[in-house]
Protein backbone atom coordinates (compact mmCIF):
# COMPACT_ATOMS: atom_id res chain seq x y z
CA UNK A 1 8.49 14.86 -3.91
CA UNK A 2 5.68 12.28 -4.66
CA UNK A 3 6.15 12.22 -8.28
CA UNK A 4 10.27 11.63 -7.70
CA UNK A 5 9.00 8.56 -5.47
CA UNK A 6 6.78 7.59 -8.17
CA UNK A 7 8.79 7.63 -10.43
CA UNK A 8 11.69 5.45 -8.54
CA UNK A 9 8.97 3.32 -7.96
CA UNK A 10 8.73 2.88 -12.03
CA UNK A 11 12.41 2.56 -12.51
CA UNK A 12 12.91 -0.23 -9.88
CA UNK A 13 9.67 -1.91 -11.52
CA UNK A 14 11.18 -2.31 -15.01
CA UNK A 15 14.73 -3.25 -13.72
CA UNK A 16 12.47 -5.91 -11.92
CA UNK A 17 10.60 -6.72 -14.94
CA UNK A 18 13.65 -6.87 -17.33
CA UNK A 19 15.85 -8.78 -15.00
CA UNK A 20 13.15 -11.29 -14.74
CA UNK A 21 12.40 -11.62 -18.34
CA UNK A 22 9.15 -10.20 -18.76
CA UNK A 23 10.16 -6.69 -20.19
CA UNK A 24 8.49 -6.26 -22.88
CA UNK A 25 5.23 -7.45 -21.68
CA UNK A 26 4.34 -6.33 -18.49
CA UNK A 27 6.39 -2.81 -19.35
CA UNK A 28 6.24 -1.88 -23.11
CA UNK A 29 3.32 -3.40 -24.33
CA UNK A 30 1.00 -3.55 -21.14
CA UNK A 31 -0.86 0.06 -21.37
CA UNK A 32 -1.07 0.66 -17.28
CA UNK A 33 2.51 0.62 -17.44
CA UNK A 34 2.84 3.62 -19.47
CA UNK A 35 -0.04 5.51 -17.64
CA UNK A 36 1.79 5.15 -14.66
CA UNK A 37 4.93 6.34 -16.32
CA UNK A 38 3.30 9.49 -17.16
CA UNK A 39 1.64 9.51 -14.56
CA UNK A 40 5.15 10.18 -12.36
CA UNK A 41 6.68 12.66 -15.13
CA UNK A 42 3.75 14.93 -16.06
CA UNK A 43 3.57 16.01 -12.64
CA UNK A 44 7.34 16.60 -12.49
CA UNK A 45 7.03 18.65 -15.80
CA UNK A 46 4.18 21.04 -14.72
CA UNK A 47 5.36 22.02 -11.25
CA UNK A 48 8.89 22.87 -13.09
CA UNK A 49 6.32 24.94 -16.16
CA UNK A 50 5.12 26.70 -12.70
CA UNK A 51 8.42 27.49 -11.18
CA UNK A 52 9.67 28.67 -14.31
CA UNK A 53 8.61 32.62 -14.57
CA UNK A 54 9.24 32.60 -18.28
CA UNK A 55 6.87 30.06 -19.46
CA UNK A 56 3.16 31.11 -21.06
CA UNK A 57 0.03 30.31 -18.99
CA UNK A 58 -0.94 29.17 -22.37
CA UNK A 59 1.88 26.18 -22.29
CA UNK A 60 1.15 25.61 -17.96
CA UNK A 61 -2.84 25.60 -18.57
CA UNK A 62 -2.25 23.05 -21.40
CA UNK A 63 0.39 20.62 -19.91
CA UNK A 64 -1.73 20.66 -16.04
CA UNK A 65 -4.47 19.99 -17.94
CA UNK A 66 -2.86 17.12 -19.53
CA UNK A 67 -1.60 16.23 -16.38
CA UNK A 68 -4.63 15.99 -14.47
CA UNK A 69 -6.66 13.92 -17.22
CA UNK A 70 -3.32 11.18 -17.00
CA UNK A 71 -3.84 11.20 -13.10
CA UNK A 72 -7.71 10.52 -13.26
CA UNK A 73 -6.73 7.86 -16.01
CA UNK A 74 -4.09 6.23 -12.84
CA UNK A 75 -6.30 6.46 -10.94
CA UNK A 76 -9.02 4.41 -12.81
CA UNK A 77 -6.85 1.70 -13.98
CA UNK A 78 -5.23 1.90 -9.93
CA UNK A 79 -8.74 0.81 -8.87
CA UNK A 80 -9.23 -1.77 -12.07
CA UNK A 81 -5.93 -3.83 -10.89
CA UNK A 82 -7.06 -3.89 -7.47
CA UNK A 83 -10.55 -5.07 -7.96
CA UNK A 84 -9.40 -7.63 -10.25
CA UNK A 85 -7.16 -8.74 -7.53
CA UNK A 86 -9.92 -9.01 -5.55
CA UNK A 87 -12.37 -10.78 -7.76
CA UNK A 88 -9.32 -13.48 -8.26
CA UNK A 89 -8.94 -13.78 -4.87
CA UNK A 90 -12.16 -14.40 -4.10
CA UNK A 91 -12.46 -16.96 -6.85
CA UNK A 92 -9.79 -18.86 -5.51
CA UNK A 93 -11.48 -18.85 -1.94
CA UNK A 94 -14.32 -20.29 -3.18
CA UNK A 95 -13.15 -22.51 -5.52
CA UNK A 96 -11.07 -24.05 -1.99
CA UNK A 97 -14.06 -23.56 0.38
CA UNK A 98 -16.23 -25.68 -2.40
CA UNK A 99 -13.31 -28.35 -2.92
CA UNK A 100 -12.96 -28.51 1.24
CA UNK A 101 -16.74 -28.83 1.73
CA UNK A 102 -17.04 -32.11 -0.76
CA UNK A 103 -14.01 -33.33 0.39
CA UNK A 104 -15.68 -33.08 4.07
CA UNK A 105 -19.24 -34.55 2.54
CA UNK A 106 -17.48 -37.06 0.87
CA UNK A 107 -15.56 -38.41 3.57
CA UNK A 108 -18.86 -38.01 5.77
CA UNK A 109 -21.07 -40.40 3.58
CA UNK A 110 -18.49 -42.76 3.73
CA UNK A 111 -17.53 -42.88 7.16
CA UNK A 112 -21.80 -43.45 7.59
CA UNK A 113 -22.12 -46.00 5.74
């Protein structure tokens, strides 16, 4: 069920992206996009491999292994977005707490003098 929410997740994202414009580079050409694609259908693929009585382990053992290596790979770049959030957060913090303090200095030296 996590992999059909995933996935929705995807499709709503690049109706998002496309209706905004920005299509083809934060969905085609931007590599975490397509990661996370797979990332929803592999699963989707292997569990119905599994279900299916008929298929080879052969075919299940290759595809789940597949599967797994895409989620670690999610997982990695899920963690490289967010601490890049972070560090550009921070920045920005910083950047305002250093403008606010020599605003405040500034305006201290000359109310002193």
């Amino acid at each position: 069920i996590l992999s059909f929410v995933l996935l929705i997740c995807q499709v709503s994202r690049w109706y998002c992206a496309a209706s905004l414009g920005v299509f083809q580079s934060q969905c085609l050409l931007n590599l975490w996009a397509w990661v996370d694609f797979f990332a929803s259908i592999l699963p989707i693929g292997t569990t119905i491999l599994v279900v299916n009585q008929g298929s080879s382990i052969d075919r299940v053992a290759a595809l789940g292994t597949a599967t797994t290596g895409i989620l670690w790979l999610n997982l990695v770049g899920w963690a490289a977005r967010s601490w890049h959030g972070m560090a550009v957060f921070m920045g920005g913090a910083i950047k305002v707490r250093e403008s606010c303090s020599i605003f405040f200095f500034k305006s201290m030296i000359c109310a002193c003098s």
